[in-house]
Protein backbone atom coordinates (compact mmCIF):
# COMPACT_ATOMS: atom_id res chain seq x y z
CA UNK A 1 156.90 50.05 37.16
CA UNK A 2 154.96 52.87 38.24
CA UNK A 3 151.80 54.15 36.63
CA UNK A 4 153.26 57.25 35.52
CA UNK A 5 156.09 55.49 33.72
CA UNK A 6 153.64 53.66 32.43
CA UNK A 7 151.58 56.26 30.98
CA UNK A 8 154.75 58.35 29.85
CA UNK A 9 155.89 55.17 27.58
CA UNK A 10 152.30 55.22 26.12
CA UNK A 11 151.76 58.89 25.16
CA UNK A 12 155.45 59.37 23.72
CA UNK A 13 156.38 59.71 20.20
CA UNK A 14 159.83 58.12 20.65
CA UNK A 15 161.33 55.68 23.07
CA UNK A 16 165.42 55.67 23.28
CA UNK A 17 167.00 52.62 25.67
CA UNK A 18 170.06 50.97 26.45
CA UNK A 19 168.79 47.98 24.41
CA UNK A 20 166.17 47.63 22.32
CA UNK A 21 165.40 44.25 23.32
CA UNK A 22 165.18 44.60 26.87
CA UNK A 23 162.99 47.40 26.27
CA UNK A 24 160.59 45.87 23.82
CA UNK A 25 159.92 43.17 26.24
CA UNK A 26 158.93 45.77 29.00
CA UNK A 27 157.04 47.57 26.68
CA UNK A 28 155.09 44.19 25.59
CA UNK A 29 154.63 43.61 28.80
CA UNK A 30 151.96 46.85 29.28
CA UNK A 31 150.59 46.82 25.45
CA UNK A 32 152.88 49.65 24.43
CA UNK A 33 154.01 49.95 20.74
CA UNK A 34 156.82 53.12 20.64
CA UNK A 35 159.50 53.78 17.99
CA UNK A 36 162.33 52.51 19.90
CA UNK A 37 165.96 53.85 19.27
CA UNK A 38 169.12 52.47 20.60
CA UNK A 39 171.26 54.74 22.85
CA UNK A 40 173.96 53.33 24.92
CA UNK A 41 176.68 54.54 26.59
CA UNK A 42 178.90 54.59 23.21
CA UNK A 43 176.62 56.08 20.98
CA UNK A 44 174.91 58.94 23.31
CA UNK A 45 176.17 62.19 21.75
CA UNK A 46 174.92 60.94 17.85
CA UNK A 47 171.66 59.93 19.29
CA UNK A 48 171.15 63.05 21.21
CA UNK A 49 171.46 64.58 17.90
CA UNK A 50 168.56 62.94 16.55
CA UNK A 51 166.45 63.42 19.84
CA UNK A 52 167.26 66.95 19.49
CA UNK A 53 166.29 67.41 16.03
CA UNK A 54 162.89 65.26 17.00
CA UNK A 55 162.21 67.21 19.72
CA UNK A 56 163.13 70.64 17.81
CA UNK A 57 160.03 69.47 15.54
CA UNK A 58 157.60 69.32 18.51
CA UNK A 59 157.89 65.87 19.56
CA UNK A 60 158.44 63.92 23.05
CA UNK A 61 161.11 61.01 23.88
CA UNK A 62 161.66 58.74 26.77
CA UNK A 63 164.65 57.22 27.62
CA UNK A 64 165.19 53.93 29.72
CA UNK A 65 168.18 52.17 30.67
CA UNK A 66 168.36 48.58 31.46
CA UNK A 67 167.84 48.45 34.49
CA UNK A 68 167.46 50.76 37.64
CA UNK A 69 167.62 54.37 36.79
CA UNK A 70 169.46 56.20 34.28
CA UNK A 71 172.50 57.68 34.60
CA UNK A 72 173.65 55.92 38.13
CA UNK A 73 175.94 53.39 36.94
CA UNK A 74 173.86 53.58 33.59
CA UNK A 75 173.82 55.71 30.59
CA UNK A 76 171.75 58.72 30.45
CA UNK A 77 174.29 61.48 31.91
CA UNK A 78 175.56 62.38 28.49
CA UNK A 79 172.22 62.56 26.86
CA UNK A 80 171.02 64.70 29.64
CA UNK A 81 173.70 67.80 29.60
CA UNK A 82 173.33 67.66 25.24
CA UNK A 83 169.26 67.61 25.33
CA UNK A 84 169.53 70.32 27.95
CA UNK A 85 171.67 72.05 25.43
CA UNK A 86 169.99 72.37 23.50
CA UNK A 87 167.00 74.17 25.25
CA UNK A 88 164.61 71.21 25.79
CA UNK A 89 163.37 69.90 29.27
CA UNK A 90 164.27 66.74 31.02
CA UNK A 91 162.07 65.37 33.59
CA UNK A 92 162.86 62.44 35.78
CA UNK A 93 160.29 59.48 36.23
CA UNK A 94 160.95 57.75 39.63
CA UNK A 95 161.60 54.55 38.99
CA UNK A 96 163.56 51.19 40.31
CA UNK A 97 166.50 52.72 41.78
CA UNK A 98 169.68 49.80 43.80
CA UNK A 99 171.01 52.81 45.61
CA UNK A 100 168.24 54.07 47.07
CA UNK A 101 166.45 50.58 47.44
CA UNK A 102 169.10 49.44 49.83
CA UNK A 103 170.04 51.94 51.78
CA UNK A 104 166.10 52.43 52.81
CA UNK A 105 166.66 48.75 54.13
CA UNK A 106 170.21 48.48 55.44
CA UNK A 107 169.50 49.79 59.07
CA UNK A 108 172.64 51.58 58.76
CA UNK A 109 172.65 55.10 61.17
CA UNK A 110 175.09 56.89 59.13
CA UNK A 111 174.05 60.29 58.11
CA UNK A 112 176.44 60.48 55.12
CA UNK A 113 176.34 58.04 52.36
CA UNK A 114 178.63 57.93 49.24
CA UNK A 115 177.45 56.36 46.26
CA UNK A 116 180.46 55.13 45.01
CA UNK A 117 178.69 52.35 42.20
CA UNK A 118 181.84 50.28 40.77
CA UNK A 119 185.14 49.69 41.92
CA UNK A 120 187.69 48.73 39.28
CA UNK A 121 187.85 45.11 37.69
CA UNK A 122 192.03 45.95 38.57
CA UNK A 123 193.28 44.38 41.51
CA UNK A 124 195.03 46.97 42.77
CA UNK A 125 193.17 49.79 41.67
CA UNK A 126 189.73 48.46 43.71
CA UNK A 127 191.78 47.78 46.86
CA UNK A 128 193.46 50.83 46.79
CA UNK A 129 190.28 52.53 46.36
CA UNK A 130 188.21 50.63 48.88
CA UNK A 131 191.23 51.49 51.18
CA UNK A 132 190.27 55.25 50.96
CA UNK A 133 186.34 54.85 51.01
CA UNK A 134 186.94 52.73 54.81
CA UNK A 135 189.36 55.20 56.06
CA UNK A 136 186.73 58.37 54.93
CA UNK A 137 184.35 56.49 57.90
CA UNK A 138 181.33 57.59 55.74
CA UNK A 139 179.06 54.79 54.66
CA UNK A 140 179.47 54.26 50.89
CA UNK A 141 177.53 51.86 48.53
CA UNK A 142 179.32 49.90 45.86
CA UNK A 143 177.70 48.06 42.78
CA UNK A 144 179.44 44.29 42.08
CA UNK A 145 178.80 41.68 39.57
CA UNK A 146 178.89 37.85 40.62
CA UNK A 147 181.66 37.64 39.27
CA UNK A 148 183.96 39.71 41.22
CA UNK A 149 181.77 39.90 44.46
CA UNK A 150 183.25 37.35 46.70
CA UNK A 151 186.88 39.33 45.83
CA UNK A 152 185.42 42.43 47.20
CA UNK A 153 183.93 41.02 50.23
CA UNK A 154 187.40 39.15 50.84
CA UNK A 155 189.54 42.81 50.33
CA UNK A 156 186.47 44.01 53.20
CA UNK A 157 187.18 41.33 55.13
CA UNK A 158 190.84 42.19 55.13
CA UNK A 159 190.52 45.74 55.86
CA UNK A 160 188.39 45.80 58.54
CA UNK A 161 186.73 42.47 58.67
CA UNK A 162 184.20 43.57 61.73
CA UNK A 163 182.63 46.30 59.65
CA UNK A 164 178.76 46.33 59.29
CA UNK A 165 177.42 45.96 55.91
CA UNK A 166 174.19 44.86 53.75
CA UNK A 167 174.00 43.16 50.66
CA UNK A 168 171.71 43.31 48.48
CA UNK A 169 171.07 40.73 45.86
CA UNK A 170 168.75 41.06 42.65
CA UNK A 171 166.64 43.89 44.34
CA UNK A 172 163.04 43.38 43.21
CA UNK A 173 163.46 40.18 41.25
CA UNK A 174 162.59 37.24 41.71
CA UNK A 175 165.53 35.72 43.83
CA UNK A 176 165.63 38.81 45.70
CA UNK A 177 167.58 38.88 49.05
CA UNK A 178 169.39 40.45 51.71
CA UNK A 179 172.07 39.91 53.96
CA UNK A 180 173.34 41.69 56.94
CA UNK A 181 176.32 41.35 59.34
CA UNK A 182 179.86 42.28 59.55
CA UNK A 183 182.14 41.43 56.62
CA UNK A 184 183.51 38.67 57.54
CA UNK A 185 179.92 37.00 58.58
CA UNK A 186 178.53 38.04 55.14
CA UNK A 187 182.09 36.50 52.85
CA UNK A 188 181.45 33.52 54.89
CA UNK A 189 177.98 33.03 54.14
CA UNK A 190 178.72 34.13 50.16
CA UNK A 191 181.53 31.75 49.96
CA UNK A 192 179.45 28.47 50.86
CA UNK A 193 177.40 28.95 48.02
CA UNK A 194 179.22 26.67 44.68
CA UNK A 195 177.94 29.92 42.32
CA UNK A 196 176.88 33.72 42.75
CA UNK A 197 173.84 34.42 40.65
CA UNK A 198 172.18 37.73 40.01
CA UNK A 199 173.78 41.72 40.58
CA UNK A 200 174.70 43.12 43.91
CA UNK A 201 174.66 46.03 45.52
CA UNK A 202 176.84 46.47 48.93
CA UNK A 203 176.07 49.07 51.97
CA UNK A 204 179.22 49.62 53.99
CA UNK A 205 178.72 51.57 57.18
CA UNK A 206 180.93 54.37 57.90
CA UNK A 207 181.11 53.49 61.27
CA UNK A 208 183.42 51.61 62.94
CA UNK A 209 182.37 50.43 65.88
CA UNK A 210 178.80 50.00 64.52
């Protein structure tokens, strides 16, 4: 957390989040009591309203996802283009962002990089697109649960198993970690461990012969 999200979570009349829950315990954390108001990605547009009508009347909001930032791979977008709208300001607090975190650490030399975020949980839909992301030959980054990881790193592996990447495990946690190497070093090394614990993010270099 950063002091100025800090200080914008204090001096706010209204916090909306993801999840309540998770965002009560951050807001514990600093001694921050805030309205809070649930606004996930199924519920944006009727709690923009609200914001709206709040912010119409002179007061300020917040919003915080989950995790990392809003918006990238995370609700927010909708919320954004409806406050906007409506004539109001939206001003971004830099914040915790997986993107940005590993490519600053991959030592990848690519000049381009797509953020790509999710494949599909479908089989053939997340091969087919991985497919097209290697053959662009611009580094991309991909977001992966632990539960589908190792099947991503194997459909790597079988496109173009000597192609540099870094992943990037629970990114300023606890466990945090990183791993670099070609594809087929980094499934290998994945694959030993019995269970995959915590979110990943993947850098895949747009080079080939890299």
């Amino acid at each position: 957390m950063t002091y100025r999200a800090v200080e914008t979570l204090k001096t706010v009349d209204l916090v909306a989040c993801e999840d309540t829950r998770r965002t009560l315990k951050l807001l514990s954390r600093f001694g921050i009591r805030a309205p809070l108001i649930s606004c996930r990605a199924g519920n944006e547009a009727r709690i923009a309203e609200k914001l709206v009508a709040r912010l119409d009347d002179g007061k300020t909001a917040a919003y915080a996802s989950d995790a990392g930032t809003p918006a990238i791979s995370d609700p927010g977008a909708a919320l954004v283009r409806l406050v906007v709208k409506a004539g109001h300001q939206v001003i971004p607090i830099p914040g915790p962002s997986a993107f940005a975190s590993l490519v600053s650490v991959c030592g990848g030399r690519d000049k381009q990089v797509l953020f790509e975020g999710f494949l599909s949980p479908k089989a053939g839909r997340r091969r087919s697109r991985l497919k097209e992301l290697l053959d662009m030959q611009v580094a991309f980054v991909l977001y992966e649960s632990p539960f589908r990881i190792l099947k991503v790193l194997e459909d790597l592996v079988e496109f173009d198993r000597e192609r540099y990447i870094c992943v990037g495990r629970e990114m300023t946690k606890l466990h945090e970690e990183y791993l670099r190497g070609s594809a087929a070093e980094i499934c290998a090394l994945l694959a030993e461990k019995h269970e995959q614990i915590g979110e990943f993010s993947i850098f895949v270099s747009g080079n080939k012969a890299e």
